[in-house]
C-alpha atoms as a PDB file:
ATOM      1  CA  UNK A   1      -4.347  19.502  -0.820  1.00  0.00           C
ATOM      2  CA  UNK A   2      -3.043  19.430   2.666  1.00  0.00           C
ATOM      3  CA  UNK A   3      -4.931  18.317   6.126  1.00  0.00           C
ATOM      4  CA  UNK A   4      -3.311  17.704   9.820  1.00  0.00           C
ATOM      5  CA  UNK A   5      -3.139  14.816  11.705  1.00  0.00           C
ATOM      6  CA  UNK A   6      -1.666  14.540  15.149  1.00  0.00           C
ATOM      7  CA  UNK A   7       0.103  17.630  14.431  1.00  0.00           C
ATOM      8  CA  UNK A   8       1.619  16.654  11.437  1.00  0.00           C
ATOM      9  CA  UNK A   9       0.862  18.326   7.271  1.00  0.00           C
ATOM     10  CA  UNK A  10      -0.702  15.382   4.916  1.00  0.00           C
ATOM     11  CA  UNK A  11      -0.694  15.531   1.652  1.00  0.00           C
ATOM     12  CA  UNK A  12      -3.672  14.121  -0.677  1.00  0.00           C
ATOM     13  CA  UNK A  13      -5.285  14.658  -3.599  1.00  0.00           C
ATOM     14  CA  UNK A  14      -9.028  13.591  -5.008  1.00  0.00           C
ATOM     15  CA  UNK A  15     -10.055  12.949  -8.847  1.00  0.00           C
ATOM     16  CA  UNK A  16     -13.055  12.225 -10.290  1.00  0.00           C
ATOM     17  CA  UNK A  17     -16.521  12.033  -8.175  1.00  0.00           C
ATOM     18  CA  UNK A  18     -18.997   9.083  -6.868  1.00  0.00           C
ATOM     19  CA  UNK A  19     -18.083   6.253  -4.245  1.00  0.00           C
ATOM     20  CA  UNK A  20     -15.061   6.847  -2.555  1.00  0.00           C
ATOM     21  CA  UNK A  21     -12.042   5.025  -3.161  1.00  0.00           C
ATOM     22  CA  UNK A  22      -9.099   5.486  -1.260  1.00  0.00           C
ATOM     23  CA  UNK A  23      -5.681   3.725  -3.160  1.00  0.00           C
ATOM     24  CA  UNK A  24      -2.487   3.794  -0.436  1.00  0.00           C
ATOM     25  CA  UNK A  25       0.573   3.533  -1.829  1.00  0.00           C
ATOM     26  CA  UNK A  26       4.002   1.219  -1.130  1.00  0.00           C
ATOM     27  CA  UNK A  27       7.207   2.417   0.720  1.00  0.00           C
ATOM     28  CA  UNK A  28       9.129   4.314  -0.364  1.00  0.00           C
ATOM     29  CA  UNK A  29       6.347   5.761  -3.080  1.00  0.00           C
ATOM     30  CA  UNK A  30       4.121   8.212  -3.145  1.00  0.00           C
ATOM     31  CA  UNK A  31       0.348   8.596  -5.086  1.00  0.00           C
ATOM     32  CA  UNK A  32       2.136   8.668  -7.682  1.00  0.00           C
ATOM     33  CA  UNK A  33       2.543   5.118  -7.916  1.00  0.00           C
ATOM     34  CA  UNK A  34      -1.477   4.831  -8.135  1.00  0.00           C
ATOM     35  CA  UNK A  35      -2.083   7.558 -11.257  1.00  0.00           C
ATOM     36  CA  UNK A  36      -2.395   4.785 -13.966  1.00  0.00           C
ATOM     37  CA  UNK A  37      -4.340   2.587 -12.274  1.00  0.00           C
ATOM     38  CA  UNK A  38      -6.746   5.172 -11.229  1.00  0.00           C
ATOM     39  CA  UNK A  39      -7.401   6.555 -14.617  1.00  0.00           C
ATOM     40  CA  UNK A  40      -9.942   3.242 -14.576  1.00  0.00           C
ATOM     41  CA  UNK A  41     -11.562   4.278 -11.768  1.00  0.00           C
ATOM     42  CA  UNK A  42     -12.051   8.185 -11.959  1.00  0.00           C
ATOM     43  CA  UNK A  43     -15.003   7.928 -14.353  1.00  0.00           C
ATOM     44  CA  UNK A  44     -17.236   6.475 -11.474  1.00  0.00           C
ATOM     45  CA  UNK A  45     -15.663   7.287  -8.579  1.00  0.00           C
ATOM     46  CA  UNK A  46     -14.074  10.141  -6.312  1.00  0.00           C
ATOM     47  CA  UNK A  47     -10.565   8.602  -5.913  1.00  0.00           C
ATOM     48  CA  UNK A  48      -8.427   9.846  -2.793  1.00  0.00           C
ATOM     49  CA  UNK A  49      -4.441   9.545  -3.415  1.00  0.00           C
ATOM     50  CA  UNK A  50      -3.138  10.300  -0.105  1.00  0.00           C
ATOM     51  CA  UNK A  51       1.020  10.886   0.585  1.00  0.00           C
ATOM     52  CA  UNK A  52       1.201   8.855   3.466  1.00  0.00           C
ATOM     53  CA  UNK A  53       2.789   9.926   6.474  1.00  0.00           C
ATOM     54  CA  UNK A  54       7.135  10.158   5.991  1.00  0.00           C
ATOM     55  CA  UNK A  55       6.188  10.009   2.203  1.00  0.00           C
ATOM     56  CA  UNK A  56       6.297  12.665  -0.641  1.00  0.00           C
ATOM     57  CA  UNK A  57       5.246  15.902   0.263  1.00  0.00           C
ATOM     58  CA  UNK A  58       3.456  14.553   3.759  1.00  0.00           C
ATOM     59  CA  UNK A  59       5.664  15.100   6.755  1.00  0.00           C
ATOM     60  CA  UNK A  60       7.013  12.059   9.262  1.00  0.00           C
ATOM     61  CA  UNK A  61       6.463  14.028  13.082  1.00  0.00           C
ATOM     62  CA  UNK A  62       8.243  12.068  15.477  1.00  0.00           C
ATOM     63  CA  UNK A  63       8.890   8.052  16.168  1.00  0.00           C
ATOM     64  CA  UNK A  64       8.669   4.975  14.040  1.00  0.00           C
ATOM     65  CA  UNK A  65       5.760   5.548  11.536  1.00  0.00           C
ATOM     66  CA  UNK A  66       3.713   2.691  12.249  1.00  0.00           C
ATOM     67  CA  UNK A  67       0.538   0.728  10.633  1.00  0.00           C
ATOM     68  CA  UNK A  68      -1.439   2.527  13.654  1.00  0.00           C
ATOM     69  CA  UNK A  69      -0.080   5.644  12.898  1.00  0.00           C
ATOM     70  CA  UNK A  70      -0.991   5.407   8.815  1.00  0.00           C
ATOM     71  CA  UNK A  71      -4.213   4.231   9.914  1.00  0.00           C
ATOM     72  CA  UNK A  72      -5.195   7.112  12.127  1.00  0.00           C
ATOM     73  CA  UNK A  73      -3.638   9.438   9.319  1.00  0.00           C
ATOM     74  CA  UNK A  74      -6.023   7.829   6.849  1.00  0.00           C
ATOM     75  CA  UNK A  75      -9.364   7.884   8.872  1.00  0.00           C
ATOM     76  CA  UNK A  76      -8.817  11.599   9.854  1.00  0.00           C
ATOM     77  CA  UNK A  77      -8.417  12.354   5.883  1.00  0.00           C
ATOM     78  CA  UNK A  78     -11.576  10.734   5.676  1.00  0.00           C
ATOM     79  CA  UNK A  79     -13.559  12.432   8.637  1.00  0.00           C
ATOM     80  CA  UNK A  80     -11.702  15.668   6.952  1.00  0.00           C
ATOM     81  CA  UNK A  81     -13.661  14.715   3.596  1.00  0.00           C
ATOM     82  CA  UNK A  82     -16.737  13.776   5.324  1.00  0.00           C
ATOM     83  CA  UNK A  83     -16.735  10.441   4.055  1.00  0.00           C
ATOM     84  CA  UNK A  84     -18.613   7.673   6.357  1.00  0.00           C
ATOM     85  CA  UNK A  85     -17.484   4.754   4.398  1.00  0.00           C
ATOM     86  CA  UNK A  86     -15.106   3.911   2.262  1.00  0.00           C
ATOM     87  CA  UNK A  87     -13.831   1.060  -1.065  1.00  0.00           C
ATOM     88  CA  UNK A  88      -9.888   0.901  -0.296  1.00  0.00           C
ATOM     89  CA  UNK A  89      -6.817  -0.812  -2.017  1.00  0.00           C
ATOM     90  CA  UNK A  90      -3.650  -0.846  -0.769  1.00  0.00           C
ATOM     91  CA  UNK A  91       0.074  -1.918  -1.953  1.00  0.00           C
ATOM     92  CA  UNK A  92       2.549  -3.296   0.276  1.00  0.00           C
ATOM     93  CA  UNK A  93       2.405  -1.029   3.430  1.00  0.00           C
ATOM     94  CA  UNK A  94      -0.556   0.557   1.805  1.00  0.00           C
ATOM     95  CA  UNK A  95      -2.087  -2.886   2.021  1.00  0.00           C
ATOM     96  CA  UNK A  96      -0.748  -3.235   5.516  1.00  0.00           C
ATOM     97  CA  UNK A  97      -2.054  -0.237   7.126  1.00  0.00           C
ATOM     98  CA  UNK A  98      -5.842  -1.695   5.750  1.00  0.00           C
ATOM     99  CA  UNK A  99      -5.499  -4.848   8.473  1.00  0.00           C
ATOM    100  CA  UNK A 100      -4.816  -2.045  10.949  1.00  0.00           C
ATOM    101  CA  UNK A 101      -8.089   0.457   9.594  1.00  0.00           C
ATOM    102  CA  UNK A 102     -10.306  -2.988   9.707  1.00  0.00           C
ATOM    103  CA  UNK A 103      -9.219  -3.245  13.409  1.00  0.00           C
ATOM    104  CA  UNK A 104      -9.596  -0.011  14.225  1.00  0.00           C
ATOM    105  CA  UNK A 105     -12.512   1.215  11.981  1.00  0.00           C
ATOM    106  CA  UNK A 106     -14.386  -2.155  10.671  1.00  0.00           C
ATOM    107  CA  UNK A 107     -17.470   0.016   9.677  1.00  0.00           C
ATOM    108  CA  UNK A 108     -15.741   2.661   7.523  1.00  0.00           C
ATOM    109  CA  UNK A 109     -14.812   0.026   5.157  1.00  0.00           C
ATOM    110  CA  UNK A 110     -17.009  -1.413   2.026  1.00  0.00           C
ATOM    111  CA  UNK A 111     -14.386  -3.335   0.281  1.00  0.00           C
ATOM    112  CA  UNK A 112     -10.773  -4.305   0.653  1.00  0.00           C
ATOM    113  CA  UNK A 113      -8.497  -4.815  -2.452  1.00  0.00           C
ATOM    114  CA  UNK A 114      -4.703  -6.490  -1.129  1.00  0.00           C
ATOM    115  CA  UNK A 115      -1.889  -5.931  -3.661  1.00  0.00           C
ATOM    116  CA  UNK A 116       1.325  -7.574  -2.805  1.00  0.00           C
ATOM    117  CA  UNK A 117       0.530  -7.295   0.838  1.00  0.00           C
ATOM    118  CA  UNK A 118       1.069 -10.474   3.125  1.00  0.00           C
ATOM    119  CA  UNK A 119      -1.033 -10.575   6.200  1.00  0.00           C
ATOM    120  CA  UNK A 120       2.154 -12.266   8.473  1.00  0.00           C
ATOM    121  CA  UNK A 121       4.759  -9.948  10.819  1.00  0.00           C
ATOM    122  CA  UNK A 122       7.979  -9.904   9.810  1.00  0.00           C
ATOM    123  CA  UNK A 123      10.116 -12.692  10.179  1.00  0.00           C
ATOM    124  CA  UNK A 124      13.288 -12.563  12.509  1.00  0.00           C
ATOM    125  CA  UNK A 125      15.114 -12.147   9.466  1.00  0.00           C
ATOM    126  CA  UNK A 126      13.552  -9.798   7.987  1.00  0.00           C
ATOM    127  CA  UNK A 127      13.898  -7.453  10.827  1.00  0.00           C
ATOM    128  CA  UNK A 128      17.501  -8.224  10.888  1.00  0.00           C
ATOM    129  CA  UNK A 129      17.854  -6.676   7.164  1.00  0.00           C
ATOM    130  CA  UNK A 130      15.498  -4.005   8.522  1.00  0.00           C
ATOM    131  CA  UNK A 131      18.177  -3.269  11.229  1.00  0.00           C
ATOM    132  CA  UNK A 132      20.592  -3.248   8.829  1.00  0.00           C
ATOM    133  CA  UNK A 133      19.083  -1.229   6.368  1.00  0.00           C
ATOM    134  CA  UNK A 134      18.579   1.359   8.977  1.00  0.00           C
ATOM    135  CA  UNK A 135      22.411   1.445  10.290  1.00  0.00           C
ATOM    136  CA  UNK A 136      23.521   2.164   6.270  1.00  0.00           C
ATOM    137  CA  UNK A 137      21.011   5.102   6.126  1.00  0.00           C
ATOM    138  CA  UNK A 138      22.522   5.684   9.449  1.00  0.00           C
ATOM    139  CA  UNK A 139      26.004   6.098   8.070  1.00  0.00           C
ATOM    140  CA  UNK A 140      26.099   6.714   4.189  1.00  0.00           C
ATOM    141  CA  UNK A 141      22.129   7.923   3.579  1.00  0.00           C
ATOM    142  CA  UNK A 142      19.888   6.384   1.917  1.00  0.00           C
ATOM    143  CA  UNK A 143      21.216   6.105  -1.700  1.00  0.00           C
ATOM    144  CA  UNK A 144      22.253   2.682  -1.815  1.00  0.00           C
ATOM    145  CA  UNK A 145      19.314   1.446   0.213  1.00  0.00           C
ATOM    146  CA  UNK A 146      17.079   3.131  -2.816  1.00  0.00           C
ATOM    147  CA  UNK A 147      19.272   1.171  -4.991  1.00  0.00           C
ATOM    148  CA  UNK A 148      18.301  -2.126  -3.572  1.00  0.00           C
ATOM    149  CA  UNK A 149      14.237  -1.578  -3.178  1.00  0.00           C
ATOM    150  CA  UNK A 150      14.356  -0.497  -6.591  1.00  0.00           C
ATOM    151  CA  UNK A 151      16.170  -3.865  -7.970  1.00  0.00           C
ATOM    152  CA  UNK A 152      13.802  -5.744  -5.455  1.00  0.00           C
ATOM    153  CA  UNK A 153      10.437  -4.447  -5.387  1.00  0.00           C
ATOM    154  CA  UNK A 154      10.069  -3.842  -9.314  1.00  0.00           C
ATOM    155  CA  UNK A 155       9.731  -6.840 -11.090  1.00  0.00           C
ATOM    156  CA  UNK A 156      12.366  -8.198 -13.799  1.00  0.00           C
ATOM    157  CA  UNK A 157       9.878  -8.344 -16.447  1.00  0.00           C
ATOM    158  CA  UNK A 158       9.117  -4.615 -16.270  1.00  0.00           C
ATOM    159  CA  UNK A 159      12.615  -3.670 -15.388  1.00  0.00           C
ATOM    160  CA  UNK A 160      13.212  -5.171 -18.889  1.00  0.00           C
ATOM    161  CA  UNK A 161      10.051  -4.143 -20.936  1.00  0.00           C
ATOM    162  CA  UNK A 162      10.136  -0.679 -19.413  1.00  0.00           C
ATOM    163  CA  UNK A 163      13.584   0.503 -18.131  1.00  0.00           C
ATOM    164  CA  UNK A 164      12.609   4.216 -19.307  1.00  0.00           C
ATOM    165  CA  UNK A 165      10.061   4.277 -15.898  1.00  0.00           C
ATOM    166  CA  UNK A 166      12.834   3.429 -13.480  1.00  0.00           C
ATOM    167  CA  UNK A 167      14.101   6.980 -13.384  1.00  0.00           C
ATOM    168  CA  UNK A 168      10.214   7.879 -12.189  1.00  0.00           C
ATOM    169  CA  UNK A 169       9.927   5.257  -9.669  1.00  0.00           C
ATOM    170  CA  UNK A 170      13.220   6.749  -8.016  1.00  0.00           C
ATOM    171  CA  UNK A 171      12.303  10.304  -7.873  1.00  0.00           C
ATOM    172  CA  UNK A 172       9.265   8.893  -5.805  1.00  0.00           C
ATOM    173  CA  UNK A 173      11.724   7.035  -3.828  1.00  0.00           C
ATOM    174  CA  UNK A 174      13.920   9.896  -3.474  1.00  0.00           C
ATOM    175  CA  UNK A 175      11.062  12.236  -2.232  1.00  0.00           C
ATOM    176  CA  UNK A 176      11.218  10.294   1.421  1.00  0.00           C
ATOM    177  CA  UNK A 177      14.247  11.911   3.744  1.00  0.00           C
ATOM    178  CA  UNK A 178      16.669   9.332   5.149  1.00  0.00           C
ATOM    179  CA  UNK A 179      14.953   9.983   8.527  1.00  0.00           C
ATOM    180  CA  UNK A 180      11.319   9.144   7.403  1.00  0.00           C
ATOM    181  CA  UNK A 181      12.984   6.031   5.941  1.00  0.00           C
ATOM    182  CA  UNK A 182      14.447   5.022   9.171  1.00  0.00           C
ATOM    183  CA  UNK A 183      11.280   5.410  10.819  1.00  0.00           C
ATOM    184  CA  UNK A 184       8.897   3.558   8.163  1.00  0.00           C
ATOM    185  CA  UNK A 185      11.562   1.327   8.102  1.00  0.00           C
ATOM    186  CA  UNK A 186      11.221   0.939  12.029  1.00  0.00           C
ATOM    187  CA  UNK A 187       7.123   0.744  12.189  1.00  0.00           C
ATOM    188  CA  UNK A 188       6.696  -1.808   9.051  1.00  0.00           C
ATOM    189  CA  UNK A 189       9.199  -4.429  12.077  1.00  0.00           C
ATOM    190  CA  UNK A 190       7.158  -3.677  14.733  1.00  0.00           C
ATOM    191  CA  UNK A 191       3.729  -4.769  12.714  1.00  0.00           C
ATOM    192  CA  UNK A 192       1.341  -6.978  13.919  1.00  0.00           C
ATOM    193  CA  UNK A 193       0.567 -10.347  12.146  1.00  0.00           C
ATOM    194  CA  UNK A 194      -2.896 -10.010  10.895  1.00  0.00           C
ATOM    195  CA  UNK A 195      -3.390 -13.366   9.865  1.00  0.00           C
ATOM    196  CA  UNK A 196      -6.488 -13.671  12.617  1.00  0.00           C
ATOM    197  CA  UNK A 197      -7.453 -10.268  11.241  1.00  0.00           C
ATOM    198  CA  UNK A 198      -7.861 -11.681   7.619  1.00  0.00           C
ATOM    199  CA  UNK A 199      -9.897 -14.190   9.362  1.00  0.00           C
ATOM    200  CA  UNK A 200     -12.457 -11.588  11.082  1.00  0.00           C
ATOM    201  CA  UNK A 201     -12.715 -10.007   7.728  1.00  0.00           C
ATOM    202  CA  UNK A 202     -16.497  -9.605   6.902  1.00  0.00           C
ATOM    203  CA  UNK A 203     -16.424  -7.390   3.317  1.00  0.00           C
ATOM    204  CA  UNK A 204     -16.210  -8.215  -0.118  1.00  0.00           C
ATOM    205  CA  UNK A 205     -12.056  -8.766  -0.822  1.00  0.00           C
ATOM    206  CA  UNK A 206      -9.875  -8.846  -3.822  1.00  0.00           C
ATOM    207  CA  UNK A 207      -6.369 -10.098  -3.440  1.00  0.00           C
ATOM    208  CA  UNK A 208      -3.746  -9.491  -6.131  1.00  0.00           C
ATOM    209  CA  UNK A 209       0.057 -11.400  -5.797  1.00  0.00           C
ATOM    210  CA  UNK A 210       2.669 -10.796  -8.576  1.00  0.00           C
ATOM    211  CA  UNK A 211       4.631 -13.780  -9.650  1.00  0.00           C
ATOM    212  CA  UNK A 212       8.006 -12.061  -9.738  1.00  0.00           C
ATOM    213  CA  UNK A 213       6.897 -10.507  -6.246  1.00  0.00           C
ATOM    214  CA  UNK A 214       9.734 -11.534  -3.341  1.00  0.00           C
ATOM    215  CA  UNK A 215       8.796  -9.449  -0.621  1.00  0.00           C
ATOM    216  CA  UNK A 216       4.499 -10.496  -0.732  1.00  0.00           C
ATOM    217  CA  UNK A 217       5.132 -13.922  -2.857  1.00  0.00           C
ATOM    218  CA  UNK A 218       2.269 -16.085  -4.563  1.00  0.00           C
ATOM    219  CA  UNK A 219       2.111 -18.449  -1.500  1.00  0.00           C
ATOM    220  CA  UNK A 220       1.825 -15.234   0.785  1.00  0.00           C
ATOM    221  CA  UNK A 221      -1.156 -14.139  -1.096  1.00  0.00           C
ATOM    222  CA  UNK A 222      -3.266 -17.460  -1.572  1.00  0.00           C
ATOM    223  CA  UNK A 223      -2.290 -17.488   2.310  1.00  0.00           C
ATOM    224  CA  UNK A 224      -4.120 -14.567   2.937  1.00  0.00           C
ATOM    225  CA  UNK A 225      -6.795 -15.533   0.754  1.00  0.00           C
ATOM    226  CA  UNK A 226      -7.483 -18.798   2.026  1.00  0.00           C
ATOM    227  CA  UNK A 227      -7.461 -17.286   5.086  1.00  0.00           C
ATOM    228  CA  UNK A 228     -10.467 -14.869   4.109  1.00  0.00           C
ATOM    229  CA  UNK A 229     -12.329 -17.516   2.857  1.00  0.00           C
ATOM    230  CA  UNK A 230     -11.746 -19.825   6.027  1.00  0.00           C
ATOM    231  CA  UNK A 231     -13.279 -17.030   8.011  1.00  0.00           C
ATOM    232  CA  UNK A 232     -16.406 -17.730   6.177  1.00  0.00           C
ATOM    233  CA  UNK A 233     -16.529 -14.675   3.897  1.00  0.00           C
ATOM    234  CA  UNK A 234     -15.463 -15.262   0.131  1.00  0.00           C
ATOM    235  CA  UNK A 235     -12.237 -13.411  -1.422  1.00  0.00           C
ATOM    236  CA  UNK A 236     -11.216 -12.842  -5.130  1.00  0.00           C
ATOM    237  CA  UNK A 237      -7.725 -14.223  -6.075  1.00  0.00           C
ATOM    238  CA  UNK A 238      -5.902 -13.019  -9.264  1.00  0.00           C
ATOM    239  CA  UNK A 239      -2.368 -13.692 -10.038  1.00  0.00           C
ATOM    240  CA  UNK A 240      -0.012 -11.591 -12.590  1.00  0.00           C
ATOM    241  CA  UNK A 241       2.906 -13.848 -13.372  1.00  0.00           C
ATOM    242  CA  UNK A 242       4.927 -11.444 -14.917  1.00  0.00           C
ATOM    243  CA  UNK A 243       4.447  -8.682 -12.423  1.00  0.00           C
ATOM    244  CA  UNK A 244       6.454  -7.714  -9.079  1.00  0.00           C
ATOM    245  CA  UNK A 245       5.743  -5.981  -5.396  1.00  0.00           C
ATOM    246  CA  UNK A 246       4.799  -3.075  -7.430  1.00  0.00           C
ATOM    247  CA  UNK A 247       2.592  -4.439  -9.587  1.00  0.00           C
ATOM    248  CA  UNK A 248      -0.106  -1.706 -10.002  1.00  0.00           C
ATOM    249  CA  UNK A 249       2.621   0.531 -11.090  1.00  0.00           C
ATOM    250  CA  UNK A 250       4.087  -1.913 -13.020  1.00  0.00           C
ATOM    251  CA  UNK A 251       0.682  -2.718 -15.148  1.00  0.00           C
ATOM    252  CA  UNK A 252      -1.100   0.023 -14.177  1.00  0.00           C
ATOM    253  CA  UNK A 253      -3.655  -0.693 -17.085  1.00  0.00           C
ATOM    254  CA  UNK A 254      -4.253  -4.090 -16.294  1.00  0.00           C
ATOM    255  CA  UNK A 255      -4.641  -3.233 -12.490  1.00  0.00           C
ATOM    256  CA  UNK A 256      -6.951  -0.341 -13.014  1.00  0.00           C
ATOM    257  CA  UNK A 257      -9.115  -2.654 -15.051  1.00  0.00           C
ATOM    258  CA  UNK A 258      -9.071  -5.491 -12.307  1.00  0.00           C
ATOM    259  CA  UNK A 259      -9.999  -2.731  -9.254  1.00  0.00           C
ATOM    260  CA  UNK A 260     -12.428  -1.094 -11.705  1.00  0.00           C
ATOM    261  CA  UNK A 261     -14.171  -5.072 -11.857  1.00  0.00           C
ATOM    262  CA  UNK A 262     -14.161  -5.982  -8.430  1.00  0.00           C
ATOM    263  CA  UNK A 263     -15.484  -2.466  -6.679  1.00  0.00           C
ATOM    264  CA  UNK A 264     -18.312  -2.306  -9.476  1.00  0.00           C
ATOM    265  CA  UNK A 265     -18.828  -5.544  -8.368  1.00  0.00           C
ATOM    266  CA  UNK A 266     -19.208  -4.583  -4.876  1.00  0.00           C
ATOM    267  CA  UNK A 267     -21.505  -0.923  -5.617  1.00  0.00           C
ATOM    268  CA  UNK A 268     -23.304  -2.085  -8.442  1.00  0.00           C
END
C-alpha cells in the first residue's frame, strides 16, 4: 500500500489486526527484514511494515534523509491509518528514528522496543567512514559499499549457520539507489545524540544488543538502558550473544518471541 508524505510515495504494508505495532527496519533493508519476527506478533496485533523513506519501493525526495525526516514519514502513516497511539520497535536507524518520534510525538507512543540501536551521535570517526563511504558510491556505485554492510552488520554466527539467507539480505540491500544511500548515509551523520532523550523516556522499554553486534555493541546497549532506568522509568535488557546488528533478521524466531513478551506485557 502506498501513502504521501511531504510529497514523496511510501510504501507500507499491515498484517494481522488488534494494537498497533509499528516494526522500522535497518539501512539499507526494507520490511522485509521484519517478516519473521512478525509472524509472533500478527495473531494479536495489526502490525505496520513500513519501507522507509530512500528504502525499497518508498521513494528518497530531495536532501539527506534524516531521523526528522523518517519520523515525520512515520507519524503521517499513522494519522493516514487513523491510529492515535502506537507499540513500536525499531532496528538500527529504525531504532534511531524512535528517539526522534519520542521528541516529536511523546504521546503517540505506548512502548519502545531498541534493537541494536545506540542512543549516542556518531563519533568523528564514524562520520569520516560515512564521508568516505559516500565518495565510493560517488565514483564506482554502491556495490562494494553493499559488500561491506553485509560482512559488518550480519553477524558471523549466522553468516556461518545460514549462508543460504545472504543472497536475501542483499536483494533488500540492493533495492536502495546509490543516491538514497548517499543521502541516508548523510542524515544517519548529522543525528542527534539522544542520550538525554533516553533519559526523558517515560514508557515501558525493551532493549535488545547482539553480542557479535559492532556498529550498536553490548556496552552501547546497557548504556542506553542504564540510561532509561536513571531517568527513573524501568527498561528490559536482553542480550543474544550469538547474534549481530541485524539480529531480528538474524533470529527472527527468537526475536518475535521476545517482542511478542514484552508488548503483551505492556497491553495485557
Amino acid at each position: 500500500m502506498e501513502y504521501f508524505s511531504d510529497g514523496v510515495k511510501l510504501f507500507y504494508t499491515v498484517q494481522g489486526e488488534g494494537p498497533a505495532v509499528v516494526l522500522l527496519h535497518p539501512t539499507p533493508c526494507d520490511h522485509l527484514f521484519w517478516l519473521g519476527a512478525a509472524e509472533s506478533l500478527t495473531g494479536k496485533y495489526q502490525v505496520i511494515l513500513p519501507d522507509l523513506r530512500g528504502h525499497g519501493q518508498s521513494g528518497a525526495g530531495e536532501g539527506p534523509i534524516t531521523m526528522q525526516r523518517l519520523s515525520a514519514d512515520v507519524l503521517r502513516l499513522l494519522d493516514e491509518l487513523g491510529i492515535q497511539r502506537a507499540l513500536f520497535a525499531g532496528c538500527s536507524i529504525g531504532g534511531y528514528t524512535l528517539y526522534e518520534i519520542w521528541r516529536s510525538a511523546p504521546a503517540r507512543v505506548q512502548a519502545l522496543a531498541f534493537c541494536c540501536a545506540k542512543p549516542q551521535a556518531d563519533t568523528d570517526a564514524a562520520r569520516l567512514q560515512r564521508e568516505a563511504s559516500i565518495a565510493m558510491i560517488r565514483e564506482r556505485g554502491s556495490a562494494e559499499v553493499i559488500d561491506a554492510q553485509l560482512t559488518r552488520l550480519i553477524g558471523p554466527t549466522a553468516q556461518r549457520r545460514h549462508p543460504e539467507r545472504i543472497p536475501e539480505a542483499r536483494a533488500m540491500m540492493e533495492m536502495t539507489t546509490p543516491e538514497a544511500l548517499i543521502a541516508i548515509q548523510q542524515g544517519l551523520a548529522a543525528r542527534p545524540d539522544s542520550v538525554e532523550t533516553a533519559r526523558g523516556i517515560r514508557v515501558p522499554c525493551f532493549i535488545l544488543a547482539g553480542g557479535e553486534d559492532p556498529a550498536s555493541t553490548l556496552g552501547d546497549m546497557k548504556l542506553l538502558a542504564e540510561t532509561i532506568r536513571n531517568g527513573g522509568y524501568g527498561s528490559e535488557y536482553t542480550e543474544l550473544p550469538d547474534a549481530g546488528h541485524f539480529a531480528p533478521w538474524e533470529q527472527p524466531q527468537t526475536v518475535g518471541r521476545l517482542l511478542r513478551r514484552f508488548f503483551d506485557s505492556v497491553v495485557g
